[in-house]
Protein backbone atom coordinates (compact mmCIF):
# COMPACT_ATOMS: atom_id res chain seq x y z
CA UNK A 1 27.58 -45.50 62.70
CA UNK A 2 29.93 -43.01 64.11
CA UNK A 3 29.67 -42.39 67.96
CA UNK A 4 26.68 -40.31 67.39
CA UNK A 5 27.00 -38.15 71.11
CA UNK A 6 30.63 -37.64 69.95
CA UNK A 7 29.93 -35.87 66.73
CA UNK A 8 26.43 -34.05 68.42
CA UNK A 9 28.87 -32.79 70.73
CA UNK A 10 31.46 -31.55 68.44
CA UNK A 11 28.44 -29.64 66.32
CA UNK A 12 27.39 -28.16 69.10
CA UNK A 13 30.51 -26.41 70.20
CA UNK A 14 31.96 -25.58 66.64
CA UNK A 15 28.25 -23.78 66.15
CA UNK A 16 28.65 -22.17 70.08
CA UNK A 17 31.64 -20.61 68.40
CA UNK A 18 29.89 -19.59 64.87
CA UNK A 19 27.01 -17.99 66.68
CA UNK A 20 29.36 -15.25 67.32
CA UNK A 21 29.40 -11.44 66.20
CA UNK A 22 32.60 -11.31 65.17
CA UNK A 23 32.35 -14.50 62.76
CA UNK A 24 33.66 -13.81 59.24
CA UNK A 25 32.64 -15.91 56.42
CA UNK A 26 34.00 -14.13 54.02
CA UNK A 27 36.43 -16.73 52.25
CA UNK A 28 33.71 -19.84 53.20
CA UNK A 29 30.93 -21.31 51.07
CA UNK A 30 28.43 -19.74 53.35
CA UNK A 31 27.00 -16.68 52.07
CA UNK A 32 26.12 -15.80 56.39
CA UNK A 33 26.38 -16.78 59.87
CA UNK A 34 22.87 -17.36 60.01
CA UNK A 35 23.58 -20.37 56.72
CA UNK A 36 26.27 -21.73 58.51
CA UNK A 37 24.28 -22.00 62.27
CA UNK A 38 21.11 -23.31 59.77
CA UNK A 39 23.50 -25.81 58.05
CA UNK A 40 25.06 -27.23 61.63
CA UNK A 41 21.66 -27.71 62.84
CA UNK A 42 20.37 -29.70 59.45
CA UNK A 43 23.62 -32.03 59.56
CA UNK A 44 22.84 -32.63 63.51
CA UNK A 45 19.25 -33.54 62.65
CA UNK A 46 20.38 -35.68 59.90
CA UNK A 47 22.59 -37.81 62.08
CA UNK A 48 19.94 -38.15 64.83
CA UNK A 49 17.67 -39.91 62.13
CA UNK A 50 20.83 -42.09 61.19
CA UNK A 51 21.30 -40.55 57.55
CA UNK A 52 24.66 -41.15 57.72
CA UNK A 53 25.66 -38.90 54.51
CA UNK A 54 26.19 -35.91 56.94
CA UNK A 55 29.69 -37.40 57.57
CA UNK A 56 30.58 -37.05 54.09
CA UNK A 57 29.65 -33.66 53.78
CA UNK A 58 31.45 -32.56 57.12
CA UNK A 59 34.71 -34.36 56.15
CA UNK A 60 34.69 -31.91 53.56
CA UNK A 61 33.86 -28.76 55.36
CA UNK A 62 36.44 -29.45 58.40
CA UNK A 63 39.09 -30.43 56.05
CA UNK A 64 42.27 -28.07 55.84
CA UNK A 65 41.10 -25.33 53.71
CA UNK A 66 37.71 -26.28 54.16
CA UNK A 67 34.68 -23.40 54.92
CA UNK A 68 35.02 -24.42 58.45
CA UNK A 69 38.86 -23.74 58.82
CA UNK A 70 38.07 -20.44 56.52
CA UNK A 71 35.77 -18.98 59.01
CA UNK A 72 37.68 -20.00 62.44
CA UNK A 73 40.91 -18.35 61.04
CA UNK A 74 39.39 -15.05 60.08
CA UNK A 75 37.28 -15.29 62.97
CA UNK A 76 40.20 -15.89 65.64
CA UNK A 77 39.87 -18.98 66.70
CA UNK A 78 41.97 -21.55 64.70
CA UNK A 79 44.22 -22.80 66.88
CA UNK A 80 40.48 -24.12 68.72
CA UNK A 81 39.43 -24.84 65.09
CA UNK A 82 42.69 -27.29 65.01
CA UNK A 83 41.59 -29.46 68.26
CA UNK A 84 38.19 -29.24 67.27
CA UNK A 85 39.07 -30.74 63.73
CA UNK A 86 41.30 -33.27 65.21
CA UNK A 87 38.39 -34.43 67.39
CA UNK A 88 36.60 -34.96 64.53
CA UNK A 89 38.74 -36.72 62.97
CA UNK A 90 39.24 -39.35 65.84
CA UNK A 91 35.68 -39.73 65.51
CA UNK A 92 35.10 -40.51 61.59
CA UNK A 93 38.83 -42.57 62.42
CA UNK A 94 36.81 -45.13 64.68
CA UNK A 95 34.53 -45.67 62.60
């Protein structure tokens, strides 16, 4: 399994920047903040009882274009979204 406090970490502050009133969603999959926050929290749960098939979903959502990327470059924070993303993908890398 990935390095589980890695990715826990990495949820934690790409929702810490979500939870925010001036996140936009508009061009995401998420219909609202509040899906996106309830989503994080699910794929953080999942991992902590090993399911594994989190990663697969995330690759998907922090890949370029992806919902995440959609809401932290109408939000105004991509170039964090960028470092954030690259973190993640040193961690699925090392797998």
């Amino acid at each position: 399994m990935h390095d589980l406090n890695d990715i826990l970490d990495l949820l934690t502050e790409l929702r810490n920047l979500i939870d925010s009133p001036n996140t936009d969603v508009t061009w995401s999959r998420f219909e609202t903040v509040e899906d996106v926050l309830m989503t994080i929290d699910t794929f953080k749960q999942q991992l902590k009882l090993g399911e594994d098939i989190a990663i697969s979903e995330l690759i998907i959502l922090f890949g370029p274009t992806g919902s995440f990327q959609e809401i932290s470059i109408d939000s105004g924070w991509g170039e964090k979204f960028l470092k954030i993303a690259a973190w993640f993908d040193d961690i699925v890398a090392s797998k």
